[in-house]
Every structure is written in structure tokens, then in C-alpha cells.
Protein backbone atom coordinates (compact mmCIF):
# COMPACT_ATOMS: atom_id res chain seq x y z
CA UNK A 1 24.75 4.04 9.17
CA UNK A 2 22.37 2.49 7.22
CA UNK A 3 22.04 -0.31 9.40
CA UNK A 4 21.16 1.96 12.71
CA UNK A 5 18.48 3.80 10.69
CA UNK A 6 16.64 1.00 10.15
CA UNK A 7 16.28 0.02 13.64
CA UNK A 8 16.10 3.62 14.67
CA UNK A 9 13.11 3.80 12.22
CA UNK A 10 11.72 0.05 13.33
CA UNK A 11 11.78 1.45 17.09
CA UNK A 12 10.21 4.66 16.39
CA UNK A 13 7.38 2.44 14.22
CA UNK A 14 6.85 0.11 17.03
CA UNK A 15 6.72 2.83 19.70
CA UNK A 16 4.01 5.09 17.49
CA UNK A 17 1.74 1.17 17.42
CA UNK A 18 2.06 1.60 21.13
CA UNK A 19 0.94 5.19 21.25
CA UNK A 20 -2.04 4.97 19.20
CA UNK A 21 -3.18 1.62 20.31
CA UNK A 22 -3.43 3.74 24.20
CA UNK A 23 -5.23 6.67 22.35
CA UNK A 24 -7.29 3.71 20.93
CA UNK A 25 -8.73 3.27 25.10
CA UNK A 26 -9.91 7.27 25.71
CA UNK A 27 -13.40 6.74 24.88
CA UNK A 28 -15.03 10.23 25.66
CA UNK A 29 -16.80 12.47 24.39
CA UNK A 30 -14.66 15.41 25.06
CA UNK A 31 -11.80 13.29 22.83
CA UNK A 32 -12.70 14.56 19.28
CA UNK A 33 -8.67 15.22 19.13
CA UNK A 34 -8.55 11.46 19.28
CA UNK A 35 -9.27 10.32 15.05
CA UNK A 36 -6.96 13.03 14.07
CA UNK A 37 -4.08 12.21 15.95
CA UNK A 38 -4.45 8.78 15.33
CA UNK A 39 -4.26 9.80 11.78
CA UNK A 40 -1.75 11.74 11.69
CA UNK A 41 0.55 8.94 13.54
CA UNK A 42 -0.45 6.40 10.90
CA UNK A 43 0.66 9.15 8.22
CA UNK A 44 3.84 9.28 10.21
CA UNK A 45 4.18 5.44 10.15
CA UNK A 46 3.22 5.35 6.38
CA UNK A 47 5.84 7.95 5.84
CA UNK A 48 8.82 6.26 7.65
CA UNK A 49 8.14 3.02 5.89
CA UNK A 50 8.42 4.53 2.51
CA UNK A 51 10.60 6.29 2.88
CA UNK A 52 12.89 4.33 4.77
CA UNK A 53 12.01 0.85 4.27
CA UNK A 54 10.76 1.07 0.40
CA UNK A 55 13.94 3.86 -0.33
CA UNK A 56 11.75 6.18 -1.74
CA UNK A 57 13.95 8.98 -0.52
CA UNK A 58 16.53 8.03 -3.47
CA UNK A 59 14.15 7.56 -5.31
CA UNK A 60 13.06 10.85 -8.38
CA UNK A 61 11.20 13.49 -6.58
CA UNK A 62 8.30 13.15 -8.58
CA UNK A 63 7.93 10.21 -6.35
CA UNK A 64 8.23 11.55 -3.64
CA UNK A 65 5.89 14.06 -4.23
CA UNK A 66 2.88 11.65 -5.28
CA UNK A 67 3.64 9.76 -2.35
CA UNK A 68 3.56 13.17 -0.42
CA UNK A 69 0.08 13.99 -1.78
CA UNK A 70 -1.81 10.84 -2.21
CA UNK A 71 -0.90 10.08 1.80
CA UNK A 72 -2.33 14.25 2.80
CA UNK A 73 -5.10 13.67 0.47
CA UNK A 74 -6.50 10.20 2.36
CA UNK A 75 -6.11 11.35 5.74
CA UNK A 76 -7.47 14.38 5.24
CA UNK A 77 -10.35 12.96 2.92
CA UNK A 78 -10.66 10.38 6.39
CA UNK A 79 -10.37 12.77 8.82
CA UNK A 80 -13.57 14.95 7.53
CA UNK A 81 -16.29 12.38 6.52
């Protein structure tokens, strides 16, 4: 199981490249939704690669929970300068 939920994981990381590297090509001015979703896929990605790929999720929940809060804390601290 472990096996398919790595690529399952390395699919879904690969596919969300793809999606914000499109989002990358609006160029509007009626796209502020743009920065924040791109931000909130690359907290996705960050996500699934600790938590899958560095086994944080067996790791002590203390972990989990700094990881949890130092990744809402950047993107948000990004998302409103």
C-alpha cells in the first residue's frame, strides 16, 4: 500500500506543478484570485511531501503541528504583503 501512495502522492505533486504553472499565464487584472491559489497549491504540495515523503504523519504530533503552523503562518504572512 505503501508503495501506491507514493506514486499516488508523486502524480498528484506533478499534476498540482502543472496547474499552477497554467495559473502562472492569466495575466489580468481582474486575476487577484491568482497569488492565493497559487499559494495555497504550493501549501498543498509542501504538505504532501512531508507528510508523505519525509513520514511526518508517524511522526509525534507535536510535529505535526509545528509543521501545520509554520506552513499557515508563511503563506498567509506571503499572501498579505
Amino acid at each position: 500500500m505503501k508503495k501506491y501512495l507514493n506514486e499516488i502522492t508523486w502524480v498528484l505533486l506533478v499534476s498540482l506543478i502543472f496547474v499552477s504553472y497554467t495559473l502562472t499565464d492569466i495575466n489580468n487584472e481582474s486575476t487577484r484570485w491568482v497569488l492565493p491559489l497559487i499559494l495555497v497549491l504550493s501549501m498543498m504540495k509542501f504538505i504532501g511531501v512531508s507528510f508523505v515523503f519525509m513520514e511526518i504523519k508517524n511522526a509525534n504530533i507535536a510535529w505535526k503541528i509545528i509543521l501545520s503552523v509554520f506552513i499557515t503562518a508563511f503563506v498567509s504572512i506571503i499572501a498579505f504583503i
